[in-house]
N, C-alpha and C. Protein backbone atom coordinates (compact mmCIF):
# COMPACT_ATOMS: atom_id res chain seq x y z
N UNK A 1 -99.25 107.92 62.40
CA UNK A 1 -99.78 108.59 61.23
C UNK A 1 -99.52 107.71 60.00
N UNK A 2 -100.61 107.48 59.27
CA UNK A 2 -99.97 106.69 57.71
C UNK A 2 -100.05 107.45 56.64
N UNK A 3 -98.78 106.79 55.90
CA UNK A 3 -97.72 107.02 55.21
C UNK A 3 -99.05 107.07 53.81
N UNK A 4 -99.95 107.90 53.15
CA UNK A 4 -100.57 107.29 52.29
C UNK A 4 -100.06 107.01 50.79
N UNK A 5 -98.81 107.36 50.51
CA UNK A 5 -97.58 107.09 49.31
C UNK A 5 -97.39 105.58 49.49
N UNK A 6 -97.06 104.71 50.58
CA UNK A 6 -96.43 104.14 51.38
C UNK A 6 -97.92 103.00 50.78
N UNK A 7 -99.26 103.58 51.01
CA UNK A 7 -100.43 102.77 51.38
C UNK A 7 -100.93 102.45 49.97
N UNK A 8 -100.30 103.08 49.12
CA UNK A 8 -101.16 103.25 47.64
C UNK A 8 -99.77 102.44 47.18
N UNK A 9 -98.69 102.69 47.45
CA UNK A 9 -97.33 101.71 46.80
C UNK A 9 -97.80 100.00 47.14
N UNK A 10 -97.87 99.66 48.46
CA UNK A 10 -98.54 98.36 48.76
C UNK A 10 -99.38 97.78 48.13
N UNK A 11 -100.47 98.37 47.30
CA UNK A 11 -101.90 98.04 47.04
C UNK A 11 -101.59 98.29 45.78
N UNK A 12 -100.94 99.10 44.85
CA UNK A 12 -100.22 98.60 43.41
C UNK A 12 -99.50 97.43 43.68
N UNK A 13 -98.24 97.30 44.20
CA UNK A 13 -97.41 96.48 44.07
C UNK A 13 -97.98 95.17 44.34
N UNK A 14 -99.08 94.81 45.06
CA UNK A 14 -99.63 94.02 45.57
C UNK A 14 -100.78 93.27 44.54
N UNK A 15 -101.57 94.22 43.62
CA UNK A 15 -102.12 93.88 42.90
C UNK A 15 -101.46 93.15 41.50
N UNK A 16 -100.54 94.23 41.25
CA UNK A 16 -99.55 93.48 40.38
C UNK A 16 -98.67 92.08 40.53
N UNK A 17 -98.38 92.25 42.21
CA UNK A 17 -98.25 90.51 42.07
C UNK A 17 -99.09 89.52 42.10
N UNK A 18 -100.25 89.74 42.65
CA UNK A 18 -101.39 88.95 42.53
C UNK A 18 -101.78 88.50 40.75
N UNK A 19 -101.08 89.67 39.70
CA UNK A 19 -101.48 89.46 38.70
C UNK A 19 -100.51 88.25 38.06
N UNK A 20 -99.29 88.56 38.77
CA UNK A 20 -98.47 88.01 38.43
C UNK A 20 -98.39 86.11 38.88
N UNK A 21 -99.01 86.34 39.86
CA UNK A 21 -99.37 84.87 40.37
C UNK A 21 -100.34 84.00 39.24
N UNK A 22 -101.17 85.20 39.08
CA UNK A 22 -102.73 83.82 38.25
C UNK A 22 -101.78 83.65 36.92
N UNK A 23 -101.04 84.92 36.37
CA UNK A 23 -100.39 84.19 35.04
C UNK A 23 -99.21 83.06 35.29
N UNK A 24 -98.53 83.37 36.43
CA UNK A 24 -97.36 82.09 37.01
C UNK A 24 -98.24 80.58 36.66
N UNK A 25 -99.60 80.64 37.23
CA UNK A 25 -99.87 79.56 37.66
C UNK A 25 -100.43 78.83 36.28
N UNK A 26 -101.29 79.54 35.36
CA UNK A 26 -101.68 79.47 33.67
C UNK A 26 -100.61 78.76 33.04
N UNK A 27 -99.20 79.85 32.90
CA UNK A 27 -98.62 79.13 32.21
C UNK A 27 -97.96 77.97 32.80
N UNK A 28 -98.15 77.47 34.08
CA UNK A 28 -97.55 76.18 34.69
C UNK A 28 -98.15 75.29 34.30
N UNK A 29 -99.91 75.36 34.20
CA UNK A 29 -100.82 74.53 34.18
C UNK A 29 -100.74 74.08 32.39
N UNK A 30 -100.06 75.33 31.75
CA UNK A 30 -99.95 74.83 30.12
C UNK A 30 -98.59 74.44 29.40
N UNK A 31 -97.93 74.07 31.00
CA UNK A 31 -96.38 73.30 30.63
C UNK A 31 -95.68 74.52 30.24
N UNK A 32 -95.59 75.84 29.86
CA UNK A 32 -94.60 76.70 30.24
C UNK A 32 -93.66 76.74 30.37
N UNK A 33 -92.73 76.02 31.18
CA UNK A 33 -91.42 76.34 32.11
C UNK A 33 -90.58 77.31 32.22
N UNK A 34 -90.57 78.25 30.82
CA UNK A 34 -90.04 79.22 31.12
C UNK A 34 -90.12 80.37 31.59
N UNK A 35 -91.43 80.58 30.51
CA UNK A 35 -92.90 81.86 31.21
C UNK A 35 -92.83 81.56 32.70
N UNK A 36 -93.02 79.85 32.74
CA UNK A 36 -93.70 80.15 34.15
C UNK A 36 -92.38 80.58 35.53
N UNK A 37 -91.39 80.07 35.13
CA UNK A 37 -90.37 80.79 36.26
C UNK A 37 -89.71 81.93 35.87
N UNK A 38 -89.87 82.58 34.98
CA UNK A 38 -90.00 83.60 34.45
C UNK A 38 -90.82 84.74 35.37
N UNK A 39 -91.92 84.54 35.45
CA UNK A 39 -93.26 84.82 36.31
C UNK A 39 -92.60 84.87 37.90
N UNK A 40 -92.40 83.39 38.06
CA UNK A 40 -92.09 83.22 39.44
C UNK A 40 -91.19 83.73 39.75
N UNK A 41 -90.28 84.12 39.64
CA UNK A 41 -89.00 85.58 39.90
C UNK A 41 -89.75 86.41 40.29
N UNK A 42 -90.51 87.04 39.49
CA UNK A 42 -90.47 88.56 40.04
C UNK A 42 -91.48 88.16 41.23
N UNK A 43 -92.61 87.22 40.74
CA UNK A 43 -93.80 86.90 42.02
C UNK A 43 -92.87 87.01 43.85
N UNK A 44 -91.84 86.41 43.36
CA UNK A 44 -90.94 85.70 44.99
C UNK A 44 -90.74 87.50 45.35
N UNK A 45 -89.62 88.30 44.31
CA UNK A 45 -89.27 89.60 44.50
C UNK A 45 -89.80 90.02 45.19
N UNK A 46 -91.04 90.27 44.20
CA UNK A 46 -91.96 91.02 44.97
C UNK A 46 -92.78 91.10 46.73
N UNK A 47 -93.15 89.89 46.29
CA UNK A 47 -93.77 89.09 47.87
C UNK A 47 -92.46 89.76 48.64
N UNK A 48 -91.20 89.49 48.65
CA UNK A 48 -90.41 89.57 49.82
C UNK A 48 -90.20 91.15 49.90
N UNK A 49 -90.09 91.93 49.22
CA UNK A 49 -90.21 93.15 49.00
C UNK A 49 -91.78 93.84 49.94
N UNK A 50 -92.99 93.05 49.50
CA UNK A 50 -94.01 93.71 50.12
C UNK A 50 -93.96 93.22 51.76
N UNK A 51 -93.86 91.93 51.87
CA UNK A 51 -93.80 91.75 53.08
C UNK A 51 -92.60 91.77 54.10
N UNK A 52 -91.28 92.16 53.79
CA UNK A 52 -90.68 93.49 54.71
C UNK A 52 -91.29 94.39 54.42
N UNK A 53 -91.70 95.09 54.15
CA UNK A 53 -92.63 96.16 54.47
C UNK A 53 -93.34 95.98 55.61
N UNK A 54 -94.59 95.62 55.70
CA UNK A 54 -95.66 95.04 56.52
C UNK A 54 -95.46 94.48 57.53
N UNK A 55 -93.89 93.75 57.74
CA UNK A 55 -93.60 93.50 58.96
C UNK A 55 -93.30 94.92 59.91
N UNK A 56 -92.43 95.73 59.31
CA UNK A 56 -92.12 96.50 59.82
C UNK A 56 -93.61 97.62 60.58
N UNK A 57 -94.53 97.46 60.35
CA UNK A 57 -95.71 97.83 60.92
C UNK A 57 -97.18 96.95 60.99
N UNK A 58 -96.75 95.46 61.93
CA UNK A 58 -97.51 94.74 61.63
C UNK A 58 -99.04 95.53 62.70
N UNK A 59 -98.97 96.32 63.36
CA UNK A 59 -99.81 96.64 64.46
C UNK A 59 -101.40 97.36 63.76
N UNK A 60 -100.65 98.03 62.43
CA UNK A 60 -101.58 98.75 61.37
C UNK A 60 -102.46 97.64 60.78
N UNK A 61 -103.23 97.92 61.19
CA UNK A 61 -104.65 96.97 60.26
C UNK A 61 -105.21 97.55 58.85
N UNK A 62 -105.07 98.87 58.93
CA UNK A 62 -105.05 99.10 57.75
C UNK A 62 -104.05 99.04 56.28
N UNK A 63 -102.68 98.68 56.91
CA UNK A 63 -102.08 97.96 56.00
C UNK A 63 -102.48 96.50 55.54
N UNK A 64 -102.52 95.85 56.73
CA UNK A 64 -103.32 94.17 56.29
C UNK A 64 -103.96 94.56 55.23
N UNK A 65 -105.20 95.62 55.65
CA UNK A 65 -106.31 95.50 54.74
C UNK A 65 -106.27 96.09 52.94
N UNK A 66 -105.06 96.91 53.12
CA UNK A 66 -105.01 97.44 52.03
C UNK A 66 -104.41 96.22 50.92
N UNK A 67 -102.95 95.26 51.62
CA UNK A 67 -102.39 94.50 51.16
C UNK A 67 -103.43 93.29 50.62
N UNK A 68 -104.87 93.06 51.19
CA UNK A 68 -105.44 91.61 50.83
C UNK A 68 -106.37 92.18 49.82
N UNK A 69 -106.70 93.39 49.82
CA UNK A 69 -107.67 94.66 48.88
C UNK A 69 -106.76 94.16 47.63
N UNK A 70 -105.54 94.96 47.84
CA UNK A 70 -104.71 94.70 46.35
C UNK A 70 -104.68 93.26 45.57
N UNK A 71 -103.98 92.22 46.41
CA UNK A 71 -104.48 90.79 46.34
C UNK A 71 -106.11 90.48 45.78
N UNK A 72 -106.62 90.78 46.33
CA UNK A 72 -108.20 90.21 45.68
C UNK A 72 -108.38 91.35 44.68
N UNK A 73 -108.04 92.37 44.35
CA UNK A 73 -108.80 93.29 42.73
C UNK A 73 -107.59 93.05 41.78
N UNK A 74 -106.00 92.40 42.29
CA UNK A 74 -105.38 91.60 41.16
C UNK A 74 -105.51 90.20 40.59
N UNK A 75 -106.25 89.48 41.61
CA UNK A 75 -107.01 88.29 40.91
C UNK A 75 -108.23 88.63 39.88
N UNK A 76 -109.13 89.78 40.06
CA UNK A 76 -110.32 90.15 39.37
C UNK A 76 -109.68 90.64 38.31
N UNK A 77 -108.56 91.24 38.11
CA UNK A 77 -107.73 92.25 36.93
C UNK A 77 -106.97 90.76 35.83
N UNK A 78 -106.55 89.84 36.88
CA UNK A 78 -105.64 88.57 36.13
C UNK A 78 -106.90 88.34 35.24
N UNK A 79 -107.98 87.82 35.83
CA UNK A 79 -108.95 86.95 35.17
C UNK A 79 -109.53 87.92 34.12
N UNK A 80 -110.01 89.28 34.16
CA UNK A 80 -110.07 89.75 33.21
C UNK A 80 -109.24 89.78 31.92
N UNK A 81 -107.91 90.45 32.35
CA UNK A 81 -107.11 90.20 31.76
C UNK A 81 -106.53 88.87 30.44
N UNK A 82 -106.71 87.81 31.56
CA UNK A 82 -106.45 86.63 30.64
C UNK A 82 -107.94 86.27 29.83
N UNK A 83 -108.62 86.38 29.79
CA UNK A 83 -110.13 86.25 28.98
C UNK A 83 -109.75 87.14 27.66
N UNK A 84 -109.49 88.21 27.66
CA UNK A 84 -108.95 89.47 26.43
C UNK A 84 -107.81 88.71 26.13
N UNK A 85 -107.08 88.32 26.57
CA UNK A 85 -105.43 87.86 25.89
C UNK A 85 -106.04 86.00 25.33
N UNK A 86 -106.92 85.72 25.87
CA UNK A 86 -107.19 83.92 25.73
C UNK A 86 -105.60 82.75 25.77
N UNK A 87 -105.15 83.02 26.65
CA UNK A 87 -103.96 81.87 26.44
C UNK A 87 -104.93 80.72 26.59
N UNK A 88 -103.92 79.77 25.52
CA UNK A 88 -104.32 78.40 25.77
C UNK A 88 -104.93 77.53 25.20
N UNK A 89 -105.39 76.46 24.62
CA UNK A 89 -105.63 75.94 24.02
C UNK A 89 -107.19 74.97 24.78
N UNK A 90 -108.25 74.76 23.79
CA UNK A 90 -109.69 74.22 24.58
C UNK A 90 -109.91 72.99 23.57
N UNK A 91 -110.57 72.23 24.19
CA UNK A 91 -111.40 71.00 23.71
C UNK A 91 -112.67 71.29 23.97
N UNK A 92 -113.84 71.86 22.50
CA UNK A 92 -115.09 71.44 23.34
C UNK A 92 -115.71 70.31 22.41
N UNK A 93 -116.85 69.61 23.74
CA UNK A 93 -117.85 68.84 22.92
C UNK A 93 -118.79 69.15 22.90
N UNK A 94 -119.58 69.12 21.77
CA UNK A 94 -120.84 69.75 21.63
C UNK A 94 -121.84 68.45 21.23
N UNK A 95 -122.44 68.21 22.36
CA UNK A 95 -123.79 67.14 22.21
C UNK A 95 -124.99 67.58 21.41
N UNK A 96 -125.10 67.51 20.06
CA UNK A 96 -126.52 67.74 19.01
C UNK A 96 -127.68 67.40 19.49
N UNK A 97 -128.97 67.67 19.74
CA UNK A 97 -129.95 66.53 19.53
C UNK A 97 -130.08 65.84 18.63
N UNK A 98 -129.90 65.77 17.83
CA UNK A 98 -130.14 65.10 16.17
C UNK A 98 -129.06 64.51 15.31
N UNK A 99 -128.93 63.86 14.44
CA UNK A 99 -127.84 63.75 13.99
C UNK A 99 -128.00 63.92 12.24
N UNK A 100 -128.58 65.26 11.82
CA UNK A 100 -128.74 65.91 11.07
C UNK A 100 -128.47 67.32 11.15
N UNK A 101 -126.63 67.33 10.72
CA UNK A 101 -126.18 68.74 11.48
C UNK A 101 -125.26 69.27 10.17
N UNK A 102 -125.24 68.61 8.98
CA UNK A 102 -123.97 68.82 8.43
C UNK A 102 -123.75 70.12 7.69
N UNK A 103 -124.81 71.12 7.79
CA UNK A 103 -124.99 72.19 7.66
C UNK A 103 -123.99 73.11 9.03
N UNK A 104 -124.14 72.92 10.19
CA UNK A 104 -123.58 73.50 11.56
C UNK A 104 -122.01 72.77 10.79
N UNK A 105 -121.65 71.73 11.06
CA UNK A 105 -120.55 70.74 10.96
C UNK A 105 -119.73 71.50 9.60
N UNK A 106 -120.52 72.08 8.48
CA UNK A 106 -119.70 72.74 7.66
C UNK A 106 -119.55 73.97 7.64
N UNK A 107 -119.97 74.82 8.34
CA UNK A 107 -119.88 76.53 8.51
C UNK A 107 -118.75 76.19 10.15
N UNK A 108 -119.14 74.77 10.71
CA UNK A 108 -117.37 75.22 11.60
C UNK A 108 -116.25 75.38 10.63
N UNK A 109 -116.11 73.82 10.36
CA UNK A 109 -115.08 73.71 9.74
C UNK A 109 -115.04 75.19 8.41
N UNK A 110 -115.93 75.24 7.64
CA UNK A 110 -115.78 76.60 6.87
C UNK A 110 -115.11 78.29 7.64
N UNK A 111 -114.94 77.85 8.94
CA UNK A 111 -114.76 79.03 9.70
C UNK A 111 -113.27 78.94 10.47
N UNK A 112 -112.29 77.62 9.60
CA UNK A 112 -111.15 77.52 10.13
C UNK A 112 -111.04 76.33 11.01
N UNK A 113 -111.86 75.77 11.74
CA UNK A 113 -111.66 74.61 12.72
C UNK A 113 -111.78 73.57 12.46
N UNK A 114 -111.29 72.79 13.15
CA UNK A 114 -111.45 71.06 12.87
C UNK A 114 -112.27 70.31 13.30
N UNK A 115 -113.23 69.74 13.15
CA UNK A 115 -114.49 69.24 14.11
C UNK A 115 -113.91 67.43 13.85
N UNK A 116 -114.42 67.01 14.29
CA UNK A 116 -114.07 65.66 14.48
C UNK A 116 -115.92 65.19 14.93
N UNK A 117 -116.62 64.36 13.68
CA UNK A 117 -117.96 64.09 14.17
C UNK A 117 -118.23 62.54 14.66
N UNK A 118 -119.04 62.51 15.71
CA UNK A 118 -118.86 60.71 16.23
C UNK A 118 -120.29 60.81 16.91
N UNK A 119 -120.94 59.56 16.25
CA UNK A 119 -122.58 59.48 16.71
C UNK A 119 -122.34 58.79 18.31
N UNK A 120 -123.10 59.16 19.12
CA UNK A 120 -123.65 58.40 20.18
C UNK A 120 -124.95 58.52 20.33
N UNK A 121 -125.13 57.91 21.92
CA UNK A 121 -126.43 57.31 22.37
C UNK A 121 -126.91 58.16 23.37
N UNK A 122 -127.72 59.23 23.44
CA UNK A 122 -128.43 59.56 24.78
C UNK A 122 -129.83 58.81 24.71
N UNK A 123 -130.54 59.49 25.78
CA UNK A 123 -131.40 59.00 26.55
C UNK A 123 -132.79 59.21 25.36
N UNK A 124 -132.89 59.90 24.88
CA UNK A 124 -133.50 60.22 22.95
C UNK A 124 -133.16 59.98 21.64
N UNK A 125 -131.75 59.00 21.54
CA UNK A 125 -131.69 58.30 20.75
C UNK A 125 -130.33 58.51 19.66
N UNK A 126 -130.00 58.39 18.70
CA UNK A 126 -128.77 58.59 18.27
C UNK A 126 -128.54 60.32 18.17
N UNK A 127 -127.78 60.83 18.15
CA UNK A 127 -126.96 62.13 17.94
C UNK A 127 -125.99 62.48 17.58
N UNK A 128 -125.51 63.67 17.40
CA UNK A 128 -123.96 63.75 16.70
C UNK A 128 -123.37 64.52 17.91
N UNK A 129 -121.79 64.13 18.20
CA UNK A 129 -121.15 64.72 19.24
C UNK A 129 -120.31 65.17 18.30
N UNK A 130 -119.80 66.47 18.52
CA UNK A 130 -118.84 66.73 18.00
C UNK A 130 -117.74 67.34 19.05
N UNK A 131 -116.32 67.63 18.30
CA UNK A 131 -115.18 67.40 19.16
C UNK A 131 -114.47 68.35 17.84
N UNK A 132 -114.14 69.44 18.97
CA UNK A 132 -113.53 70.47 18.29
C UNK A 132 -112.37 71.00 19.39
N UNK A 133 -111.19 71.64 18.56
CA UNK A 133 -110.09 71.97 18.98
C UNK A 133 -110.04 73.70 18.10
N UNK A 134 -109.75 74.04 19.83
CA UNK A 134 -110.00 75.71 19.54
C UNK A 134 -108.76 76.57 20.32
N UNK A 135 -108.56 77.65 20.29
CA UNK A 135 -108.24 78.60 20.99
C UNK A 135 -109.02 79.06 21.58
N UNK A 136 -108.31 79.05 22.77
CA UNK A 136 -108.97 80.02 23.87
C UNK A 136 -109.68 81.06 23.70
N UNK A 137 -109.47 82.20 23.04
CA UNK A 137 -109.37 83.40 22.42
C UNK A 137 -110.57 83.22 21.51
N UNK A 138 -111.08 82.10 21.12
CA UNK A 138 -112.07 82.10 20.06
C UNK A 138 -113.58 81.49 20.36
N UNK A 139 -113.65 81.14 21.66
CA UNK A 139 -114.73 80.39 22.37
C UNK A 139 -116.01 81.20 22.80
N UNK A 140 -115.72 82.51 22.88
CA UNK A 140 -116.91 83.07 22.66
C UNK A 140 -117.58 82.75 21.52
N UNK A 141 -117.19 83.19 20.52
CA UNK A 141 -116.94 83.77 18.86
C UNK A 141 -117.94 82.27 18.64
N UNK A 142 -117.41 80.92 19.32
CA UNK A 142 -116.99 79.41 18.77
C UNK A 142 -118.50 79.48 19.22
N UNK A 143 -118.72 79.61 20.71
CA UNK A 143 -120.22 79.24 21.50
C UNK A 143 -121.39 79.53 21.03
N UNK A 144 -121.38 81.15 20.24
CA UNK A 144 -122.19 82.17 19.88
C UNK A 144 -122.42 81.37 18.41
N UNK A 145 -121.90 80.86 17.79
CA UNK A 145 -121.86 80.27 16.19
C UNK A 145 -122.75 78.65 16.41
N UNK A 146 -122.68 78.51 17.56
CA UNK A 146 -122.78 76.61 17.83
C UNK A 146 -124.29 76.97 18.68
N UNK A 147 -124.82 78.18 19.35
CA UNK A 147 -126.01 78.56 19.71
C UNK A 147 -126.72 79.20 18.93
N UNK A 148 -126.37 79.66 18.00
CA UNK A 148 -127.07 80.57 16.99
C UNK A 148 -127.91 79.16 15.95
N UNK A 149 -127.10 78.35 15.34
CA UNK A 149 -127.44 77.25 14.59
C UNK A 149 -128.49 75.99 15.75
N UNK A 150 -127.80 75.71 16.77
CA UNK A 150 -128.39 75.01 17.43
C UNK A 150 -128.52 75.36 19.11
N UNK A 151 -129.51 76.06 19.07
CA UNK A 151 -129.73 76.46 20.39
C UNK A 151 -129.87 75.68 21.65
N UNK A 152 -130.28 74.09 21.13
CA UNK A 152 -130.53 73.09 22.32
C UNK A 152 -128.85 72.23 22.61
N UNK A 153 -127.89 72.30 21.91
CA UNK A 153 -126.93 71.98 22.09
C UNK A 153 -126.43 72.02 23.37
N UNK A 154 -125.96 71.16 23.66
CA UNK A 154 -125.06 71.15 25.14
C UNK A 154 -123.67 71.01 24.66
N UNK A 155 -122.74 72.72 25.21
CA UNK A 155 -121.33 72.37 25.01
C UNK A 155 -120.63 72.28 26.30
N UNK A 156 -119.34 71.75 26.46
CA UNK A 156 -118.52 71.32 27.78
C UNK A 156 -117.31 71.78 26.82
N UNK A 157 -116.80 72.25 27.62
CA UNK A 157 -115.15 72.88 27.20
C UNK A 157 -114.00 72.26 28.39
N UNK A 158 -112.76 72.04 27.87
CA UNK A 158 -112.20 71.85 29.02
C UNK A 158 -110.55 72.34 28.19
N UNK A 159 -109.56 72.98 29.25
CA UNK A 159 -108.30 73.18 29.14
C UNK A 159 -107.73 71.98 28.54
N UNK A 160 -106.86 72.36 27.26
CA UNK A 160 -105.85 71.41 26.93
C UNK A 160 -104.53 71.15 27.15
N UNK A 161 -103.75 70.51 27.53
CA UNK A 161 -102.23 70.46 26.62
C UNK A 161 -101.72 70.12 25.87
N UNK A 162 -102.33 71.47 24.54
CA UNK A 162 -101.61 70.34 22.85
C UNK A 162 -100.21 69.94 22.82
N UNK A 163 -100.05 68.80 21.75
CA UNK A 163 -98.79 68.16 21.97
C UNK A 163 -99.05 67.41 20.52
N UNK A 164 -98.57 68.60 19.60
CA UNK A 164 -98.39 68.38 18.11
C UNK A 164 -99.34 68.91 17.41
N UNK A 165 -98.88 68.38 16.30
CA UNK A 165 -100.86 68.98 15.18
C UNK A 165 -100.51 70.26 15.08
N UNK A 166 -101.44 70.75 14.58
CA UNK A 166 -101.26 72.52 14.56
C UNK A 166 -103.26 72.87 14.43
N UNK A 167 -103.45 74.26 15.12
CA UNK A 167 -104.85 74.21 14.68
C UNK A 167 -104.54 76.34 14.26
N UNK A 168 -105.67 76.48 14.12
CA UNK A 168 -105.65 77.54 12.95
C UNK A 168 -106.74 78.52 14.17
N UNK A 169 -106.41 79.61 13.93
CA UNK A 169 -107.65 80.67 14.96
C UNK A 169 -109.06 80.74 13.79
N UNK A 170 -109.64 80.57 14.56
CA UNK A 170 -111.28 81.27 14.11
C UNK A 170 -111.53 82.23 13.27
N UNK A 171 -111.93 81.95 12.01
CA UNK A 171 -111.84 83.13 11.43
C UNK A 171 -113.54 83.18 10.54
N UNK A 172 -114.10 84.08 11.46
CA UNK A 172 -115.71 83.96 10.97
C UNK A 172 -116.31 84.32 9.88
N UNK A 173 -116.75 84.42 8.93
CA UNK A 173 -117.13 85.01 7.52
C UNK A 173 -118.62 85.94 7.82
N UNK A 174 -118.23 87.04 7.23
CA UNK A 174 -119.66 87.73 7.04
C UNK A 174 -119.75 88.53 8.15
């Protein structure tokens, strides 16, 4: 007979470490060390906690299934999660067609950020790349401002690890 107290405790506890994993691994990936073994404590706890459990009735398949259920809707909950919280720090570049932008180039920077502008060469001829340093947390806000002005823009974002400087959050006017 199962325990369904027993089946719903697994599949919390389970989700919650799963949550606890994607943030372990974030703040590892953003140099952390404390957050991140911080994290990793309770992650180990837990794990050894759920799985005595599960040994003790490995024959139940519906425990498996409940335990990898919890696991996969606490990865969907982490990633939500961390998108609303934005840890972290981004680099994007934003490829112009044109290099008649200084209108876009001054409503960033007018909006708190630092753009950094540098012409190159595509396949149509000179352009402006720009190179901006953002928060996580502000890259919607950042994308929606950089498509609204220039819709043909191509941006690429990628995870940082700042290391000095200081940059300022997004702060949009109007």
């Amino acid at each position: 007979m199962l325990n369904w107290k027993l089946l719903i405790a697994i599949f919390v506890i389970r989700v919650i470490s799963s949550m606890i994993v994607s943030f372990r691994m974030i703040y590892s990936l953003q140099g952390r060390k404390l957050l991140s073994s911080f994290f990793g404590f309770f992650e180990a706890t837990i794990f050894v906690v759920i799985v005595m459990q599960i040994m003790s009735d490995l024959e139940n398949p519906v425990i498996l299934g409940i335990y990898a259920g919890g696991y996969a809707l606490g990865g969907v909950l982490a990633v939500m999660l961390e998108q609303k919280i934005g840890l972290g720090e981004l680099v994007a570049t934003v490829m112009l067609p044109s290099i008649d932008n200084e209108e876009l180039i001054k409503e960033i920077r007018d909006s708190g950020l630092g753009v950094t502008v540098l012409q190159g060469e595509g396949k149509r001829g000179i352009r402006d790349v720009l190179v901006v340093s953002l928060h996580r947390k502000d890259l919607i806000t950042f994308r929606r401002l950089i498509t609204s002005r220039e819709p043909k823009a191509f941006v690429s974002v990628a995870s940082v690890y700042a290391n000095g400087g200081t940059m300022k959050r997004l702060s949009m006017k109007g």
